[in-house]
N, C-alpha and C. Protein backbone atom coordinates (compact mmCIF):
# COMPACT_ATOMS: atom_id res chain seq x y z
N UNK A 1 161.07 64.44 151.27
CA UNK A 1 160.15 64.27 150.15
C UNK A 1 158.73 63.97 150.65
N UNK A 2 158.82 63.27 151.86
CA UNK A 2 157.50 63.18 152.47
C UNK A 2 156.54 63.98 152.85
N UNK A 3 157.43 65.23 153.31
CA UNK A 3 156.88 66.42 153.27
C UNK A 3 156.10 67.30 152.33
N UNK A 4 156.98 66.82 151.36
CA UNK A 4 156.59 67.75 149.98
C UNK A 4 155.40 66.83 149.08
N UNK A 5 155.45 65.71 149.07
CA UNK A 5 154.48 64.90 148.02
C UNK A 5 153.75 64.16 149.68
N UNK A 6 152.63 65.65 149.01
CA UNK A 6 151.37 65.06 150.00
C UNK A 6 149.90 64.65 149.13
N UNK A 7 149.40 64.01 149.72
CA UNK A 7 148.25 63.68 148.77
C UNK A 7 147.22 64.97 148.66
N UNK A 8 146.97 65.94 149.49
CA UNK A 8 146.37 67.49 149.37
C UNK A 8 147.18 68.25 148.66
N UNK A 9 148.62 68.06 148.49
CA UNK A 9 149.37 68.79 147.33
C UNK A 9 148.72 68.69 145.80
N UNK A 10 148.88 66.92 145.98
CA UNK A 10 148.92 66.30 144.98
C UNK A 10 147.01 66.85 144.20
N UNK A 11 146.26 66.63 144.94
CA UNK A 11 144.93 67.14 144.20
C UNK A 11 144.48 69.02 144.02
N UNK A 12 145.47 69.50 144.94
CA UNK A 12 145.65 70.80 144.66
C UNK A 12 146.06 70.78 143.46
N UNK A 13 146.98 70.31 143.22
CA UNK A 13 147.72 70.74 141.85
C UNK A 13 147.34 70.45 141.02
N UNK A 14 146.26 69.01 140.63
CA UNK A 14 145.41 68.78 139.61
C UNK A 14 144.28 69.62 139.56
N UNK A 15 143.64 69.84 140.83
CA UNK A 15 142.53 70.96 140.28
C UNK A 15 143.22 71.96 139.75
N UNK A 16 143.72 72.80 140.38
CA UNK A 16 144.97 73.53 139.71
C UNK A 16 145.09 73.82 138.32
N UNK A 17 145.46 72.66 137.86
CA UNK A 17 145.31 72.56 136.32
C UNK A 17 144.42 72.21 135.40
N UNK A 18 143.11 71.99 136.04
CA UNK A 18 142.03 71.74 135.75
C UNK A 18 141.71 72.88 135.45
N UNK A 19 141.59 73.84 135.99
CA UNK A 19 141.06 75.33 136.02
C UNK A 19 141.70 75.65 135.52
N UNK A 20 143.54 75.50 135.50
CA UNK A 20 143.80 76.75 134.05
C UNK A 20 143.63 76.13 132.63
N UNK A 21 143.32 74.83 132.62
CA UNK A 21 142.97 74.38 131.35
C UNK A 21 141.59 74.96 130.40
N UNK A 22 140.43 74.94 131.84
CA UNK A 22 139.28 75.18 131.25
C UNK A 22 139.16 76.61 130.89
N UNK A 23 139.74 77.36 131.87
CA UNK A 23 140.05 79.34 131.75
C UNK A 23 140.32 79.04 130.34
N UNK A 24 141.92 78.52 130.13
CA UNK A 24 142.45 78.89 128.87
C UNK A 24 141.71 78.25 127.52
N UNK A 25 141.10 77.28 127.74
CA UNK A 25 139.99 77.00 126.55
C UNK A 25 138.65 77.45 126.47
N UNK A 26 138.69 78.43 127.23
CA UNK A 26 137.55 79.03 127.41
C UNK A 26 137.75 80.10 126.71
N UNK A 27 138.79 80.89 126.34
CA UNK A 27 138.87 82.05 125.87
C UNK A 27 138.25 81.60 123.84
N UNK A 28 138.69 80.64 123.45
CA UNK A 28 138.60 80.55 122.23
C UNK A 28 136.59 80.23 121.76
N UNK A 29 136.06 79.88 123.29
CA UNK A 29 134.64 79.39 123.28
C UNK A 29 134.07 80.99 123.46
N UNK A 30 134.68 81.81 124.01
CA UNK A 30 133.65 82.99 123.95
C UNK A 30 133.61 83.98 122.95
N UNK A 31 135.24 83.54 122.14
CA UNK A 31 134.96 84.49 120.65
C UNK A 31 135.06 83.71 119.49
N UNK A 32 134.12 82.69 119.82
CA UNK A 32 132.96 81.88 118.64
C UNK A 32 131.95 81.97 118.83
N UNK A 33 131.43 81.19 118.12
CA UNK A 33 129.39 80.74 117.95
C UNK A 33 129.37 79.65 117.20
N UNK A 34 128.61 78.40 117.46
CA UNK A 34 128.58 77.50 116.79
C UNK A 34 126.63 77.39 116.41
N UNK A 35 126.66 76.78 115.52
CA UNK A 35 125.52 76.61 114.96
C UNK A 35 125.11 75.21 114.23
N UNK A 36 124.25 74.94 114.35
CA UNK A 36 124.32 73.71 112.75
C UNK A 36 124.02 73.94 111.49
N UNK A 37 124.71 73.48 110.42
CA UNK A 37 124.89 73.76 109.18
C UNK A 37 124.14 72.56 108.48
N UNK A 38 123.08 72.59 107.53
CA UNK A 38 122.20 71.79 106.90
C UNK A 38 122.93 71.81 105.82
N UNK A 39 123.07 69.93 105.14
CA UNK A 39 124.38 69.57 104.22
C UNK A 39 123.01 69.35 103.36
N UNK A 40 123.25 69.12 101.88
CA UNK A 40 122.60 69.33 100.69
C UNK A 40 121.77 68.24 100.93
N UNK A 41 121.59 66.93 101.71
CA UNK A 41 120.08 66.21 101.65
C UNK A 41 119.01 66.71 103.03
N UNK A 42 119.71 67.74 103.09
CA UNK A 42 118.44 68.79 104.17
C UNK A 42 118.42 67.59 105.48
N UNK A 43 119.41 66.35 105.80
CA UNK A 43 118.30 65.46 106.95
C UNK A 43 119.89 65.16 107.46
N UNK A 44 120.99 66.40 107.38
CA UNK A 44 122.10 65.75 107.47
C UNK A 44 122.62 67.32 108.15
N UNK A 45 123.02 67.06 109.27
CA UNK A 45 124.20 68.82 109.68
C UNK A 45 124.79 68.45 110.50
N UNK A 46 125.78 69.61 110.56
CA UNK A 46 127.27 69.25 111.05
C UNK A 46 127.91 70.76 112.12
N UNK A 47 127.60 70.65 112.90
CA UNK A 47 127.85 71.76 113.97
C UNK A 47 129.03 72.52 113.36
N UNK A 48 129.13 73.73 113.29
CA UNK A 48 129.81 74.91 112.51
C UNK A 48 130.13 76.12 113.43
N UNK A 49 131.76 76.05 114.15
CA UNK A 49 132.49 76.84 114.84
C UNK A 49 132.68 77.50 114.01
N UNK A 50 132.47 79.44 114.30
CA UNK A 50 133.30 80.43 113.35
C UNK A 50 133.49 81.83 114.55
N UNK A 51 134.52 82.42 114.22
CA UNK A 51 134.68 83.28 115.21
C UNK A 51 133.76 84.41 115.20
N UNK A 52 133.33 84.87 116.52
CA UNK A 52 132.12 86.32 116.47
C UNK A 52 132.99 87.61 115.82
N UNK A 53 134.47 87.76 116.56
CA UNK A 53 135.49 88.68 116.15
C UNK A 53 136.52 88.38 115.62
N UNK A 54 136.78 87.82 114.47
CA UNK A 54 138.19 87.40 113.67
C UNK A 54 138.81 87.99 114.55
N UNK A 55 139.32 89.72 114.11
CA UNK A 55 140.64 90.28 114.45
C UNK A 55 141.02 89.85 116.20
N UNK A 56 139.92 89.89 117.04
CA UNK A 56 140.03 89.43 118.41
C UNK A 56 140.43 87.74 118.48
N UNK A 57 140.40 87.04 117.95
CA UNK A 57 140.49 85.63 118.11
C UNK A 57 142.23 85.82 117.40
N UNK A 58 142.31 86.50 116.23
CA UNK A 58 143.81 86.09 115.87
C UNK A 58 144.94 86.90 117.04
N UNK A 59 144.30 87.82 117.38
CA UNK A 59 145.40 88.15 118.49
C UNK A 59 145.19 87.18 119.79
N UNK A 60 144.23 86.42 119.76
CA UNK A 60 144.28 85.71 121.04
C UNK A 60 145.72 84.67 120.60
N UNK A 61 145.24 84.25 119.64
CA UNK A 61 145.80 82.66 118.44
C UNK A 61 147.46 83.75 118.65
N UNK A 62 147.88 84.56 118.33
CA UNK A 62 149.30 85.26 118.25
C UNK A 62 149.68 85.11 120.05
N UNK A 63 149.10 85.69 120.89
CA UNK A 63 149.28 85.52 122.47
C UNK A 63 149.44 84.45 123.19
N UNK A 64 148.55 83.21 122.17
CA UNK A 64 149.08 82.26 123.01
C UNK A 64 150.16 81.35 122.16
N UNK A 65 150.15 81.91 121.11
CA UNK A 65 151.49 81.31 120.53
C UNK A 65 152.67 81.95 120.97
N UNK A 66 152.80 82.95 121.39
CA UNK A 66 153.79 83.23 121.62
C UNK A 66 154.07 83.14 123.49
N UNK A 67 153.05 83.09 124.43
CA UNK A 67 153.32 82.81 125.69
C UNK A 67 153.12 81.33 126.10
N UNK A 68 152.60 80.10 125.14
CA UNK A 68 152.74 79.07 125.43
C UNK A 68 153.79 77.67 124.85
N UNK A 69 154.32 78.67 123.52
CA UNK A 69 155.01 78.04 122.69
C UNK A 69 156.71 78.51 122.15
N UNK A 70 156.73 79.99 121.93
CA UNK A 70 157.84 80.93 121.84
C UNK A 70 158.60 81.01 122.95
N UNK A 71 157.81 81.29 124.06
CA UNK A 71 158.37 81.66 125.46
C UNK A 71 158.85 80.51 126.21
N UNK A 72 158.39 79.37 126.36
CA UNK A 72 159.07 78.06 126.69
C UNK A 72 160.22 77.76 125.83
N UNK A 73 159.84 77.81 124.40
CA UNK A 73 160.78 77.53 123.56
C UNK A 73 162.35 77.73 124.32
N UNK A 74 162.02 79.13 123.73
CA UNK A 74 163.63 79.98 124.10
C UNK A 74 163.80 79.90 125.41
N UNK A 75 163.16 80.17 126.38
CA UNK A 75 163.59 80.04 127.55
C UNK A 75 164.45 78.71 128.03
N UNK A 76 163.68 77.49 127.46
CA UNK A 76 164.46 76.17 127.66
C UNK A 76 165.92 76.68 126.91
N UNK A 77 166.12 76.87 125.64
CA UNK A 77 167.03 76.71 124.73
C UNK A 77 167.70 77.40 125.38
N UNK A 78 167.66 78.84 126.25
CA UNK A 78 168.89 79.67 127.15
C UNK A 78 169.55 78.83 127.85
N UNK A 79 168.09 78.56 129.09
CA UNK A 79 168.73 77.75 130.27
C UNK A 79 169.09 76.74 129.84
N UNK A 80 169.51 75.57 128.80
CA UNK A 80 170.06 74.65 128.45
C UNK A 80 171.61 74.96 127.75
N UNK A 81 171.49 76.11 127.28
CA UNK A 81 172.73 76.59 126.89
C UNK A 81 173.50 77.09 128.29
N UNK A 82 173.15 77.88 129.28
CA UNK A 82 173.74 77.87 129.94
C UNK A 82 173.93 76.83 131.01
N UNK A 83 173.52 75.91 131.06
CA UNK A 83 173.80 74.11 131.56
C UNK A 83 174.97 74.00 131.14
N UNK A 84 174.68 73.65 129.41
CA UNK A 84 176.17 73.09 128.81
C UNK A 84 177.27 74.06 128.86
N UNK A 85 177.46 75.18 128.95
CA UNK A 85 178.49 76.30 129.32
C UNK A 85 179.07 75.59 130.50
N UNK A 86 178.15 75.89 131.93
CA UNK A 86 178.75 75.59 133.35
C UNK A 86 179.03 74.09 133.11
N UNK A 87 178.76 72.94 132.40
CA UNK A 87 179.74 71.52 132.50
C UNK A 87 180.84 71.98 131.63
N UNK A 88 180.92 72.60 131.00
CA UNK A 88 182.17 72.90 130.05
C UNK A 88 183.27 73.40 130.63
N UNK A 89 183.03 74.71 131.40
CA UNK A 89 183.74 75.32 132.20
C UNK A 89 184.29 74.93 133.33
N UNK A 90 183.46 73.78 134.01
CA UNK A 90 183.77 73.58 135.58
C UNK A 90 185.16 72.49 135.49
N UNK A 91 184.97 72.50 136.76
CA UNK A 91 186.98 72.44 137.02
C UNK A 91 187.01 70.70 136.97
N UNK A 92 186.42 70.13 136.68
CA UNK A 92 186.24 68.48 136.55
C UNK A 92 187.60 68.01 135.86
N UNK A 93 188.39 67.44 136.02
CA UNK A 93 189.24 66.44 135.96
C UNK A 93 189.04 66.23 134.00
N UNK A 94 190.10 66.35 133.35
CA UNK A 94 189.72 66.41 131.86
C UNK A 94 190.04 65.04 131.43
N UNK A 95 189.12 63.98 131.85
CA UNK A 95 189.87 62.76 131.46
C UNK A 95 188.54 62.51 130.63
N UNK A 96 188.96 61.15 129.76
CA UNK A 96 187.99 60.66 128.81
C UNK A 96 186.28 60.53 129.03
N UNK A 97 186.21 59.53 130.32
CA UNK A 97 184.84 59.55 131.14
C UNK A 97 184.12 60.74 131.51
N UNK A 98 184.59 61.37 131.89
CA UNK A 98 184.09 62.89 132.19
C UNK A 98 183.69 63.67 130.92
N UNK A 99 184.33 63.58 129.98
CA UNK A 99 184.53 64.49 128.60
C UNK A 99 182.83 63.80 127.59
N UNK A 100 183.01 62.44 127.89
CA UNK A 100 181.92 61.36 127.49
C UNK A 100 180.37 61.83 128.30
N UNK A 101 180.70 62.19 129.80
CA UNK A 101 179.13 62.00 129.78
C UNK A 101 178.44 63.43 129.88
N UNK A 102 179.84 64.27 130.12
CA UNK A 102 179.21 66.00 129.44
C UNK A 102 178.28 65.52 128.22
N UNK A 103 179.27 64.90 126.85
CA UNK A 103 178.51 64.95 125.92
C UNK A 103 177.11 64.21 126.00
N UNK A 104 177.08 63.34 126.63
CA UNK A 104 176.10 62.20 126.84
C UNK A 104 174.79 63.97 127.47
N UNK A 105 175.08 64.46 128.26
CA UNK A 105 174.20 65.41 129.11
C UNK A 105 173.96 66.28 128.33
N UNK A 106 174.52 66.87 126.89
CA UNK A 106 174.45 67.90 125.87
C UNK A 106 173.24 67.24 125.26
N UNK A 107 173.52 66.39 124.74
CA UNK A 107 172.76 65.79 123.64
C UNK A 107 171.26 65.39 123.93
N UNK A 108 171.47 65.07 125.63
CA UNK A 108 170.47 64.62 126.12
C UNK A 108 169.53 65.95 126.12
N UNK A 109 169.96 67.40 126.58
CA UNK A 109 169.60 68.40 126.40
C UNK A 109 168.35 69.08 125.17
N UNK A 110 169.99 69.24 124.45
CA UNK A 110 169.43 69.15 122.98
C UNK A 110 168.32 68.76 122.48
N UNK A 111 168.43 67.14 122.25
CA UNK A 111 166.73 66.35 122.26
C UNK A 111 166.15 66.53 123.07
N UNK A 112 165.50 67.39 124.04
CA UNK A 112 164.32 67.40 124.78
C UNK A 112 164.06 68.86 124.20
N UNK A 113 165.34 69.95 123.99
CA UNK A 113 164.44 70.95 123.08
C UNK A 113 164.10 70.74 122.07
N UNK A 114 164.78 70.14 121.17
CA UNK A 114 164.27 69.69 119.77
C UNK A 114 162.76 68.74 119.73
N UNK A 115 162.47 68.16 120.36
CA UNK A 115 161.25 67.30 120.88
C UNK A 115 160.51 68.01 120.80
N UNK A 116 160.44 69.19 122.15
CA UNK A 116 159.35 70.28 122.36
C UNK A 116 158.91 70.79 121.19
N UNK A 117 160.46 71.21 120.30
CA UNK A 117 159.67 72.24 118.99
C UNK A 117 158.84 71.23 118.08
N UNK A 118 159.75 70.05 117.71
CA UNK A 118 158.85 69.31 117.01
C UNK A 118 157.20 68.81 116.78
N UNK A 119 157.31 68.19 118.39
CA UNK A 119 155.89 67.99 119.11
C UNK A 119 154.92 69.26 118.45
N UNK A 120 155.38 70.34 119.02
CA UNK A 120 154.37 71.39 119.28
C UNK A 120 154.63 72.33 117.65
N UNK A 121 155.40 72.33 116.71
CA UNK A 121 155.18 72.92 115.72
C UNK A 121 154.23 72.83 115.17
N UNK A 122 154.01 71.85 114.69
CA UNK A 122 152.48 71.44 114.08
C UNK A 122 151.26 71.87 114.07
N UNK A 123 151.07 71.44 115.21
CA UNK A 123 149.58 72.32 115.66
C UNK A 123 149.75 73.62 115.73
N UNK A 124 151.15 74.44 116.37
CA UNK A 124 151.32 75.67 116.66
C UNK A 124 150.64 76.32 114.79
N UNK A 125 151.56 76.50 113.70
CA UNK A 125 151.64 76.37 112.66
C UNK A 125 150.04 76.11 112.11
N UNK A 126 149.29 74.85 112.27
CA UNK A 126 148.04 74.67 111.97
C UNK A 126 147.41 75.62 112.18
N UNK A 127 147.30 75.75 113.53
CA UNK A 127 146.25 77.65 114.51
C UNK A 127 146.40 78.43 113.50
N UNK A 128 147.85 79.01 113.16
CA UNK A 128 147.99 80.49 112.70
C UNK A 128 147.38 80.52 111.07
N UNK A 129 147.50 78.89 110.40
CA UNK A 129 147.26 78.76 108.98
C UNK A 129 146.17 79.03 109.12
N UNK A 130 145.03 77.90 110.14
CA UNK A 130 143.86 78.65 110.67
C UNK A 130 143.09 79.55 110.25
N UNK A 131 143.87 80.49 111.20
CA UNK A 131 143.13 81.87 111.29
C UNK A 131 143.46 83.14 110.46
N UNK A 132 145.30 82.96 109.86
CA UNK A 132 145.40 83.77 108.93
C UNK A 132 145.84 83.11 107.72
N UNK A 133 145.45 82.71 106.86
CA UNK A 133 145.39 81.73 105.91
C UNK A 133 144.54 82.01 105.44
N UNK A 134 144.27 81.84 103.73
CA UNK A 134 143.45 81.74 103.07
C UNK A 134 142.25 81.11 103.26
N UNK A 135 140.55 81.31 103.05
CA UNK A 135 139.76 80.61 103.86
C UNK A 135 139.09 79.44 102.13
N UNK A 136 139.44 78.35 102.49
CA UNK A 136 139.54 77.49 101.39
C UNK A 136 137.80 76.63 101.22
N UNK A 137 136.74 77.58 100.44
CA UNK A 137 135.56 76.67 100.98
C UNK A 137 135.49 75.07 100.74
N UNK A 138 134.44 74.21 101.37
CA UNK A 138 134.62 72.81 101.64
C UNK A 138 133.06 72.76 100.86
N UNK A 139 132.84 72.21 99.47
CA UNK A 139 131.91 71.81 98.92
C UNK A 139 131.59 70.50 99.60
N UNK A 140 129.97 70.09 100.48
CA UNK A 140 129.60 68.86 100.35
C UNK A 140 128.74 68.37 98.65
N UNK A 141 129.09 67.01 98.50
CA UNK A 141 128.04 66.62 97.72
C UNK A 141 127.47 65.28 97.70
């Protein structure tokens, strides 16, 4: 392990993710424009994100819903199904304790996919209402 958790690993991998963070939030900054918006006592505005290319921004909003949110999804939910298959199947001794902490390892499963979807529905769901959703104007007064 000493080998592997080096402290040059360790800041590799944060820049690392530094950069694909800023790449990937970068895509939504170059097909906008923000501006300021003057609210009805003219001495009052409020910076105003709107996309330069709708149709280009909702296929971004569809791409990364589906390669950051769909694609983990299911992928966990396979490889977790095939987890609980191979404890099911394997040749382990069929006594009570054993039978107990399979289930204990299912469940444990289970809730970490169910978590993920939960966590991340929301916002996922918010984006798409977003961008393909009715556009609902916001009267100040």
């Amino acid at each position: 392990a000493q080998t592997i958790c080096t402290v040059k690993r360790a800041k590799i991998t944060i820049a690392s993710i530094w950069v694909f963070c800023l790449l990937y939030t970068s895509i939504y900054g170059y097909f906008s424009v923000y501006y300021p918006l003057c609210l009805n006592d003219e001495t009052t505005y409020i910076w105003v994100c709107e996309p330069v290319d709708p149709q280009s921004l909702k296929i971004v909003v569809i791409a990364d819903l589906i390669i950051f949110y769909l694609t983990p999804l299911f992928t966990s939910f396979i490889l977790y199904a095939l987890i609980m298959m191979a404890l099911f199947s394997s040749d382990v001794p069929r006594n009570n304790k054993a039978i107990e902490g399979k289930w204990k390892v299912v469940r444990m499963l289970f809730l970490i996919v169910l978590i993920f979807a939960l966590c991340c529905t929301p916002t996922r769901v918010g984006e798409a209402i977003g961008y393909y959703g009715t556009h609902i104007p916001v009267e100040y007064s």
